[in-house]
Protein backbone atom coordinates (compact mmCIF):
# COMPACT_ATOMS: atom_id res chain seq x y z
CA UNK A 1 -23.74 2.69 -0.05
CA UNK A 2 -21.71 2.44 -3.59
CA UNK A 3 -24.45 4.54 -4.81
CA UNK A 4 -24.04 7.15 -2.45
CA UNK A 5 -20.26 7.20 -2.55
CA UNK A 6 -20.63 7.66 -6.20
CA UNK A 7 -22.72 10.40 -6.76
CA UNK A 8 -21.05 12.16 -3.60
CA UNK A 9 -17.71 11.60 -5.13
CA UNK A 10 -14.79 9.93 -3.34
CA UNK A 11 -11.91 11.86 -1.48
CA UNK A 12 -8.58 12.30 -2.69
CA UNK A 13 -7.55 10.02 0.16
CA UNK A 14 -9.60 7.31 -0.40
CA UNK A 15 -9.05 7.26 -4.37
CA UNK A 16 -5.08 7.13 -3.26
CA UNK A 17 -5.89 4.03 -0.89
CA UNK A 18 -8.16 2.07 -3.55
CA UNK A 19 -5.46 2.86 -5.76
CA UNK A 20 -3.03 1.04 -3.31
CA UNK A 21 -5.22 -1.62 -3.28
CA UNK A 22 -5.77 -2.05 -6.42
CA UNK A 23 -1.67 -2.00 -7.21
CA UNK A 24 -1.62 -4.58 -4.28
CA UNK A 25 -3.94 -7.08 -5.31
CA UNK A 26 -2.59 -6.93 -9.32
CA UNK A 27 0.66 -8.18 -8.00
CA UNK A 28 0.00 -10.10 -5.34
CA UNK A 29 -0.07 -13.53 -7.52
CA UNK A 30 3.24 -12.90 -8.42
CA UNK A 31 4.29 -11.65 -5.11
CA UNK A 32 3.04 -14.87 -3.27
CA UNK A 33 5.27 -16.75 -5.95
CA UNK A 34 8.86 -15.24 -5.36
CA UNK A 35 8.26 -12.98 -2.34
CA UNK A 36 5.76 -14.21 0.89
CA UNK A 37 6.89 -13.04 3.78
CA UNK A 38 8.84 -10.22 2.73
CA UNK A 39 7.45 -6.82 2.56
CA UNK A 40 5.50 -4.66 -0.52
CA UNK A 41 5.87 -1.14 -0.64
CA UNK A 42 3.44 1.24 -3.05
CA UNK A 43 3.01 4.68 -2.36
CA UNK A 44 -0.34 6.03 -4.08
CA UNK A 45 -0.93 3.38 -6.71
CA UNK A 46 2.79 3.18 -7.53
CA UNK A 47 5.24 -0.17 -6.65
CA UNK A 48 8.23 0.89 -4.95
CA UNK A 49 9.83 -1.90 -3.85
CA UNK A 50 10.14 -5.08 -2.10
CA UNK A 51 11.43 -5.32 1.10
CA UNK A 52 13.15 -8.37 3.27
CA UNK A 53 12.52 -6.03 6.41
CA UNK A 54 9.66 -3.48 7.60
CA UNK A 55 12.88 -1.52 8.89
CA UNK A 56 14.03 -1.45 5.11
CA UNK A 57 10.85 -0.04 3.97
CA UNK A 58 10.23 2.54 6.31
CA UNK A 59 14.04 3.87 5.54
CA UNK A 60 13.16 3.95 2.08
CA UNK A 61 10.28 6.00 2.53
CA UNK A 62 12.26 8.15 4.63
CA UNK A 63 15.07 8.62 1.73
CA UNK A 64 12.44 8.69 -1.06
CA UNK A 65 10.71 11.86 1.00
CA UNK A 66 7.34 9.70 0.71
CA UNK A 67 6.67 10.07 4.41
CA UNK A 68 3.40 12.73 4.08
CA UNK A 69 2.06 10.30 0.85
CA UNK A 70 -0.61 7.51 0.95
CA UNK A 71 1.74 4.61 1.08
CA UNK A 72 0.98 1.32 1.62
CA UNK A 73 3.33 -0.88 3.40
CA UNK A 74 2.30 -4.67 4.37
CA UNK A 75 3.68 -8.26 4.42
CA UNK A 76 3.56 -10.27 1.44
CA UNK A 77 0.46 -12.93 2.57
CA UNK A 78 -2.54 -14.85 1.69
CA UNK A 79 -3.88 -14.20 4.98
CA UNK A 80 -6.55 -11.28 5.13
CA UNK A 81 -4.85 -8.50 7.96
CA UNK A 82 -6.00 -5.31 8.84
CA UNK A 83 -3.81 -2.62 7.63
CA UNK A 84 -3.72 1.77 8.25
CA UNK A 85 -3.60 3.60 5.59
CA UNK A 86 -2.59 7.32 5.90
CA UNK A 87 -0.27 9.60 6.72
CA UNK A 88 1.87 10.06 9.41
CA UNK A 89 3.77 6.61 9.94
CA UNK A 90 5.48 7.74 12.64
């Protein structure tokens, strides 16, 4: 399958959500450290912010016009989750 997906070429979409990911799983060390259980924010590989509430977040994707970008926005957590990725939050 990794074959495949590299000679087909990836979509813009899913290079923006391994790019997330990628962002995501840098940090996270760090994140665990000061910030578990508060919310990460990174809209197409980029760290916005940290967040104490999912409310917070969502308002400042709202004022940073970030609503029709690949964002990811999850809890700060060890645990494996299932997260959607995507536009269209709302």
């Amino acid at each position: 399958m990794k074959k495949w997906l590299e000679e087909k070429g990836l979509s813009e979409a899913e290079k923006l959500r391994q790019r997330n990911n990628a962002t995501y799983r840098r940090l996270l060390p760090d994140l665990i450290k000061y910030n578990e259980g508060k919310w990460i924010l990174i809209c197409e590989g980029d760290f916005i912010g940290i967040f104490s509430e999912r409310k917070d977040a969502v308002e400042e994707i709202k004022r940073r016009n970030l609503v029709d970008r690949y964002n990811l926005l999850s809890p700060i957590t060890t645990q494996k989750q299932k997260v959607t990725f995507g536009l269209g939050m709302y």
